[in-house]
Protein backbone atom coordinates (compact mmCIF):
# COMPACT_ATOMS: atom_id res chain seq x y z
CA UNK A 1 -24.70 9.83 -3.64
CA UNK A 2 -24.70 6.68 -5.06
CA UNK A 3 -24.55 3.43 -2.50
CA UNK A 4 -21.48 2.08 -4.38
CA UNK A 5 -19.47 4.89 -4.35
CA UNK A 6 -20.20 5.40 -1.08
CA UNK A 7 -19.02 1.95 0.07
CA UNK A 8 -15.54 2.22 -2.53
CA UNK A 9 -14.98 5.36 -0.55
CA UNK A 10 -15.53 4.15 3.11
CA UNK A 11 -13.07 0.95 1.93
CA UNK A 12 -10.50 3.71 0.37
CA UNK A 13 -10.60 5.98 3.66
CA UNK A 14 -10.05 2.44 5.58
CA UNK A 15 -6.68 2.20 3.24
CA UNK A 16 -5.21 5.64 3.81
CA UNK A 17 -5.98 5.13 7.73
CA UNK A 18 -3.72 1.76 7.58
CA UNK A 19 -1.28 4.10 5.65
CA UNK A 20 -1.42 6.93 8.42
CA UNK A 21 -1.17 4.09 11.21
CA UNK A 22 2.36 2.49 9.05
CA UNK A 23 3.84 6.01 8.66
CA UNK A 24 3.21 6.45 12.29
CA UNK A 25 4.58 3.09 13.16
CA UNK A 26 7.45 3.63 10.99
CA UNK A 27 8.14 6.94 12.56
CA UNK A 28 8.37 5.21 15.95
CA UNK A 29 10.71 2.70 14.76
CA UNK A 30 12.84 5.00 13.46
CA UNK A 31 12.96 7.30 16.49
CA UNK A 32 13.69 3.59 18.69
CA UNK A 33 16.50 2.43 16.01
CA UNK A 34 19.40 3.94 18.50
CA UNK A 35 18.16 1.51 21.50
CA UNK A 36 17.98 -1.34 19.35
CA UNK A 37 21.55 -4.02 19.55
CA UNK A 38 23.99 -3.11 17.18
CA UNK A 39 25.58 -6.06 14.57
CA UNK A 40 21.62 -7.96 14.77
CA UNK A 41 19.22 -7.68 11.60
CA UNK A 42 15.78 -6.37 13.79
CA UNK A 43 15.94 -2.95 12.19
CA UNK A 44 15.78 -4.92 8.83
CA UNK A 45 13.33 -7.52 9.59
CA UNK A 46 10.62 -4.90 10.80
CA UNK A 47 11.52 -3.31 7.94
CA UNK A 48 10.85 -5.58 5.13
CA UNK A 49 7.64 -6.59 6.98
CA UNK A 50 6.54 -2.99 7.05
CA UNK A 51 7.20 -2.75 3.47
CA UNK A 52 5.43 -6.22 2.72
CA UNK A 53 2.51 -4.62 4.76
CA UNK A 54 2.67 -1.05 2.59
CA UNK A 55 2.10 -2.79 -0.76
CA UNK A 56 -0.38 -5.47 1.06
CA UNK A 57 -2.50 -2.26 1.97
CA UNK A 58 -2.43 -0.43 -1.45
CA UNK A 59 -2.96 -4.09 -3.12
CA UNK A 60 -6.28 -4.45 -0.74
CA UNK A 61 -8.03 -0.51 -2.16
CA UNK A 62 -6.53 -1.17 -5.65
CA UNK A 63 -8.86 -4.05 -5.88
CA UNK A 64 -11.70 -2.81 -4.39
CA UNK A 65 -11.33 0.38 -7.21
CA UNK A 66 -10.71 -2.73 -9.74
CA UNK A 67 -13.46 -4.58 -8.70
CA UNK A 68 -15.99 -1.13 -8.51
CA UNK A 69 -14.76 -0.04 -12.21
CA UNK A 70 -13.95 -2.77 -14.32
CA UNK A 71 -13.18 -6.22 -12.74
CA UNK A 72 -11.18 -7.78 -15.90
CA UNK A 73 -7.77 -8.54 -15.03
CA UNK A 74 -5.16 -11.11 -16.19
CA UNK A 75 -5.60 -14.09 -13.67
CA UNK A 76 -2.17 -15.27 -14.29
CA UNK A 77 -0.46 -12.49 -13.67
CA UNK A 78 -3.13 -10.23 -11.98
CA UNK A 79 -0.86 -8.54 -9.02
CA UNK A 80 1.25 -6.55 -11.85
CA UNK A 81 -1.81 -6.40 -14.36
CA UNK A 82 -3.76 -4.78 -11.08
CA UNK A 83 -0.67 -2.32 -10.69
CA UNK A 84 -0.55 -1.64 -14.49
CA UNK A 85 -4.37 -0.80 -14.59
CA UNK A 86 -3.81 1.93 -11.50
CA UNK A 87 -2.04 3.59 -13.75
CA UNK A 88 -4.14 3.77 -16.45
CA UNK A 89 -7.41 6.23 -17.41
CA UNK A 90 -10.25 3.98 -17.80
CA UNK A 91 -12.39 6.38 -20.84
CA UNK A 92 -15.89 6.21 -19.90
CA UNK A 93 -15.36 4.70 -16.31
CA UNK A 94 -12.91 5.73 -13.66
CA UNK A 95 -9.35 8.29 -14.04
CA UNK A 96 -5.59 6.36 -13.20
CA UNK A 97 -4.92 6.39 -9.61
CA UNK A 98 -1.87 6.72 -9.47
CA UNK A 99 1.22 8.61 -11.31
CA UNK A 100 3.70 6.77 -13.76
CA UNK A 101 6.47 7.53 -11.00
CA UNK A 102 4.21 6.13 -8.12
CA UNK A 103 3.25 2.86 -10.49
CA UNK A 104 8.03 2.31 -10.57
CA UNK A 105 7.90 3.15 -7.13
CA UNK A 106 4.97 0.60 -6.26
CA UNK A 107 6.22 -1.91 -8.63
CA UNK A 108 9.44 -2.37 -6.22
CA UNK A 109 7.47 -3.01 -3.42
CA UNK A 110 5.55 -5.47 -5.47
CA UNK A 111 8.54 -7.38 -6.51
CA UNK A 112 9.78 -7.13 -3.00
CA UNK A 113 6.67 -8.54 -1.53
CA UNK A 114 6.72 -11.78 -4.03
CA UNK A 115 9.95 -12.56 -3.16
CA UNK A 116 9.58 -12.23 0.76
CA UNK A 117 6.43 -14.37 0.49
CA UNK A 118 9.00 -17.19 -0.15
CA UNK A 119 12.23 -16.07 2.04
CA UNK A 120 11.95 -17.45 5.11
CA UNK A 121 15.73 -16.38 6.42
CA UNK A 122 16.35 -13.28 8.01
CA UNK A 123 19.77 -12.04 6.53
CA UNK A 124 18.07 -9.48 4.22
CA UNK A 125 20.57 -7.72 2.59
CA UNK A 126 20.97 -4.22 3.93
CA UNK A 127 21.56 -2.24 0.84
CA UNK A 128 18.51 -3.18 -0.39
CA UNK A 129 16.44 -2.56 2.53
CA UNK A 130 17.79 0.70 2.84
CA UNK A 131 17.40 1.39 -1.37
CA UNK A 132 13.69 0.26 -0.45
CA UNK A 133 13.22 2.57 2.91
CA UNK A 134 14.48 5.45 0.73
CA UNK A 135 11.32 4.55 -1.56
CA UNK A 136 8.96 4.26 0.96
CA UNK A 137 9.72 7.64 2.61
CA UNK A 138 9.00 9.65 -0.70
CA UNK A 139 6.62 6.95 -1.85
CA UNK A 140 4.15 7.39 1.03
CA UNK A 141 3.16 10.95 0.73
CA UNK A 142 2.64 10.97 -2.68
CA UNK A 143 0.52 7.29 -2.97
CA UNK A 144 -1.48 8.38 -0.04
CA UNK A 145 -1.96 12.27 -2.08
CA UNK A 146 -2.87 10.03 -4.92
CA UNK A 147 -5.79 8.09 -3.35
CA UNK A 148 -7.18 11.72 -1.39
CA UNK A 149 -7.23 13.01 -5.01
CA UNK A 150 -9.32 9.77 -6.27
CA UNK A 151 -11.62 10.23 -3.40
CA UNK A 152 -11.93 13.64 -4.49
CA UNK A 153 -13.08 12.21 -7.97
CA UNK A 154 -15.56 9.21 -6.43
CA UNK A 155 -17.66 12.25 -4.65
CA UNK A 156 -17.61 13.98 -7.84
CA UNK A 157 -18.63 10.71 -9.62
CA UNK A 158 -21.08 10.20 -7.13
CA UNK A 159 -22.63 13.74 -7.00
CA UNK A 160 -22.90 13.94 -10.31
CA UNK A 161 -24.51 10.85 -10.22
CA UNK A 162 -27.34 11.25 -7.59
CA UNK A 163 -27.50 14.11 -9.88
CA UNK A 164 -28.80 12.82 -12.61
CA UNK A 165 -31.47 10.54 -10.51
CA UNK A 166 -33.09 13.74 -9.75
């Protein structure tokens, strides 16, 4: 197995652990939500942040599979462009990562995380929050089913790799 590959995957199985640790967290939260004060925004703030942290994670192993494969995106515009390319087959270098319905699912949290980068108030608005917690529960499983599957294709990559060095 090739060095490289080896390393992408280590970094990769780093990102769905940080996954496994949010959905945990998340689970928690959600089982405390009754003992919280009623009328306050908490549930919402540790919401949004755990949302800001869900794309943060993906962000971090979509540019290490980026910067493995390709390493040519947009610099003015290189969050989306990195999203976009995720999406995308590669011919001749890597397969998408992730499914047209994961990339609009992702691309919510994206635009969510840009504009809590600059909100610094905590009177989220609750429909939203609760449109985006909706996402998050279906989008987890299937973004972290997504990655397994590419880590599935790196060992192939790799094995047929340290194949041909043979």
């Amino acid at each position: 197995m090739t060095e490289g590959t080896e390393a992408l995957r280590g970094e990769l199985g780093k990102t769905l652990a940080q996954l496994n640790m949010l959905d945990a967290f998340y689970r928690r939260f959600k089982s405390d939500l009754p003992n919280l004060p009623k009328g306050r925004p908490y549930d919402l703030i540790v919401l949004a942040n755990m949302f800001e942290d869900f794309y943060a994670c993906l962000e971090t192993g979509f540019v290490r599979i980026s910067k493995f494969f390709e390493n040519n995106l947009e610099t003015l515009r290189w969050h989306s462009h990195l999203l976009e390319r995720m999406a995308v087959d590669v011919p001749g270098a890597r397969k998408r990562v992730i499914t047209d319905s994961t990339y609009v699912a992702l691309l919510e949290f994206l635009k969510f995380r840009h504009f809590k980068r600059y909100y610094f108030e905590f009177d989220f608005d609750r429909e939203r929050i609760e449109y985006l917690e909706k996402r998050f529960v279906k989008t987890l499983p299937a973004v972290r089913a997504e990655l397994e599957d590419y880590l599935r294709f790196l060992e192939e990559i790799s094995e047929a790799g340290s194949h041909l060095g043979e």
